[in-house]
Protein backbone atom coordinates (compact mmCIF):
# COMPACT_ATOMS: atom_id res chain seq x y z
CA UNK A 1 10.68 -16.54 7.14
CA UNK A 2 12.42 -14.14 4.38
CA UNK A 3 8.83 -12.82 1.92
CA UNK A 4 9.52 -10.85 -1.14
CA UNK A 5 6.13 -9.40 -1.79
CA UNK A 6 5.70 -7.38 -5.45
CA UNK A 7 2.74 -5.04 -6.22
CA UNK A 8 1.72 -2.59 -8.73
CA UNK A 9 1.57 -4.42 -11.82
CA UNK A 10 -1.69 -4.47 -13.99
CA UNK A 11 -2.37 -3.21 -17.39
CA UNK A 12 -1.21 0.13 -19.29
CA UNK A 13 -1.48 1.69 -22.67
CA UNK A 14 1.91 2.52 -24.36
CA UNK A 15 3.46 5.66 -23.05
CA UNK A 16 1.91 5.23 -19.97
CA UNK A 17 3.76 4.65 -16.42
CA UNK A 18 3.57 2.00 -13.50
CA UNK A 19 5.51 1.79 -9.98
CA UNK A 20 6.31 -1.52 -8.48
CA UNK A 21 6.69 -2.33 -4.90
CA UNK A 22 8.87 -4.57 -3.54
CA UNK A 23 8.38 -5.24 0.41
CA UNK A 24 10.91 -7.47 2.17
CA UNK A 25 9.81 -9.50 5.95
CA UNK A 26 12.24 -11.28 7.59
CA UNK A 27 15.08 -10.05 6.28
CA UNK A 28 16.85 -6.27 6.34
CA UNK A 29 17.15 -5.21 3.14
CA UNK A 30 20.33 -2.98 3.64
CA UNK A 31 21.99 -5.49 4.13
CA UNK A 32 20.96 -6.78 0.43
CA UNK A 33 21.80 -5.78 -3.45
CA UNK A 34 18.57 -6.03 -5.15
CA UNK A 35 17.46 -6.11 -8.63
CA UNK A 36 14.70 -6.41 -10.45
CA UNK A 37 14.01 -9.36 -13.07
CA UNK A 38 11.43 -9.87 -15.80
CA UNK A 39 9.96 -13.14 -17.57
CA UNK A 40 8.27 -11.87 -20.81
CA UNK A 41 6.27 -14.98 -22.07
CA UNK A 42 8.39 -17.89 -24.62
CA UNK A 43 11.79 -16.20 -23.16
CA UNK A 44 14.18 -16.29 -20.59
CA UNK A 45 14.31 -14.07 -17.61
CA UNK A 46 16.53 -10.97 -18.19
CA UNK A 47 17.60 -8.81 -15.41
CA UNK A 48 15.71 -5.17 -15.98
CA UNK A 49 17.55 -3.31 -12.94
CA UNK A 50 19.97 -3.38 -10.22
CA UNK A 51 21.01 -1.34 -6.81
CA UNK A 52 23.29 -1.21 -4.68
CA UNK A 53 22.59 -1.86 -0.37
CA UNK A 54 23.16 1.97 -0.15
CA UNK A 55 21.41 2.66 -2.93
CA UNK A 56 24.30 5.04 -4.37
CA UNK A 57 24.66 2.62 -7.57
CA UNK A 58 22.38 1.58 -10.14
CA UNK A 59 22.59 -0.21 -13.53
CA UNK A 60 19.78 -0.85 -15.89
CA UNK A 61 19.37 -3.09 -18.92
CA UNK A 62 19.72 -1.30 -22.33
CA UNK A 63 16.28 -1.65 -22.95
CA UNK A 64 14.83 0.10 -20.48
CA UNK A 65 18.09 2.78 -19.77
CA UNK A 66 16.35 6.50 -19.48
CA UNK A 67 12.57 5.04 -18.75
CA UNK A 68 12.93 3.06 -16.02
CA UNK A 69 14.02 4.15 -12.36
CA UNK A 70 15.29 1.52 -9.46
CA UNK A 71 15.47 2.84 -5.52
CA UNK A 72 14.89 1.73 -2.44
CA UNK A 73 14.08 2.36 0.98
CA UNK A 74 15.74 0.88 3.40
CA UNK A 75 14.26 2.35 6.45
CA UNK A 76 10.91 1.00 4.67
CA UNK A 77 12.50 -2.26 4.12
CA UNK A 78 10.78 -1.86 0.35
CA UNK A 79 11.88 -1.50 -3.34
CA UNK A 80 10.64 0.00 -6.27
CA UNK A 81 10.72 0.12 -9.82
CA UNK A 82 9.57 3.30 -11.62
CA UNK A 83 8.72 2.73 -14.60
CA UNK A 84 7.35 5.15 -17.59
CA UNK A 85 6.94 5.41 -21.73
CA UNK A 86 5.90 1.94 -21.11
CA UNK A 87 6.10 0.25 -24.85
CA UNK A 88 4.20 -3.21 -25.76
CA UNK A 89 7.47 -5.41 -25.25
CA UNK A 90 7.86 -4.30 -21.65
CA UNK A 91 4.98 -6.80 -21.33
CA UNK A 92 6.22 -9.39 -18.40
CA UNK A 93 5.86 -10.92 -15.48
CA UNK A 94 8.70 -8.53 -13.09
CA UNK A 95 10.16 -10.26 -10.05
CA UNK A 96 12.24 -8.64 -7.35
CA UNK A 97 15.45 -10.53 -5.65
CA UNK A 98 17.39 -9.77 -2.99
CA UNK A 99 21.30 -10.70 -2.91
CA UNK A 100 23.38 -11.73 0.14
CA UNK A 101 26.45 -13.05 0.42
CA UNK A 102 27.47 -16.27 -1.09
CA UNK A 103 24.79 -18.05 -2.48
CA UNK A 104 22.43 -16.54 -0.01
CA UNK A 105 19.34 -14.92 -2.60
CA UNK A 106 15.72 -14.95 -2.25
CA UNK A 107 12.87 -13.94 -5.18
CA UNK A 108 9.71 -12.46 -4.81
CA UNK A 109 6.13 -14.56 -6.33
CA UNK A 110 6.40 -11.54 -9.26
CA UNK A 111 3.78 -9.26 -11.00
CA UNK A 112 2.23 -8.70 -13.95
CA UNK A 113 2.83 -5.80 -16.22
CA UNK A 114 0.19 -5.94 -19.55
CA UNK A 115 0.03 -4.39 -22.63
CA UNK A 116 -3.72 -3.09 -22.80
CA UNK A 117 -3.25 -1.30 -26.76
């Protein structure tokens, strides 16, 4: 059974800095592009950050570009999302999903990252 499990959300004041987990089971996650998704409530889910199976590529939504860092571990079979300068609107639930080939994709149960200002 393939579990996405996220951690490290909570609350933070503006300019501060958070770093999500992502830990796959039953799955290796080399063999996987992953990105990272948020929901921020009343909108759509945007994707925040993506890698590459190697982990030699990244991209990163505009929003976010020079504040917010994507790796991975593959040997740990875990994710992770640095993120710092938080601001207010990076307020969101933040999932993780893993991408296979075809239509093969799982998501994690996501975390919560709060504005505390």
């Amino acid at each position: 059974q393939v579990q996405l499990v996220e951690s490290g959300g909570g609350l933070v004041q503006p300019g501060g800095s958070l770093r999500l987990s992502c830990a796959a089971s039953g799955l290796t996650l080399a063999r996987y592009a992953m990105n990272w998704y948020r929901q921020a409530p009343g909108k759509e889910r945007e994707l925040v950050a993506a890698i590459t199976r190697a982990g030699d590529n990244s991209i990163y939504a505009d929003s976010v570009k020079g504040r917010f860092t994507i790796s991975r571990d593959n040997a740990e079979n875990t994710l992770y999302l640095q993120m710092n300068d938080l601001k207010p609107e990076d307020t969101a639930v933040y999932y993780c999903q893993a991408v296979g080939g075809g239509l093969e994709h799982y998501w994690g149960q996501g975390t919560q990252i709060t504005d505390s200002s």
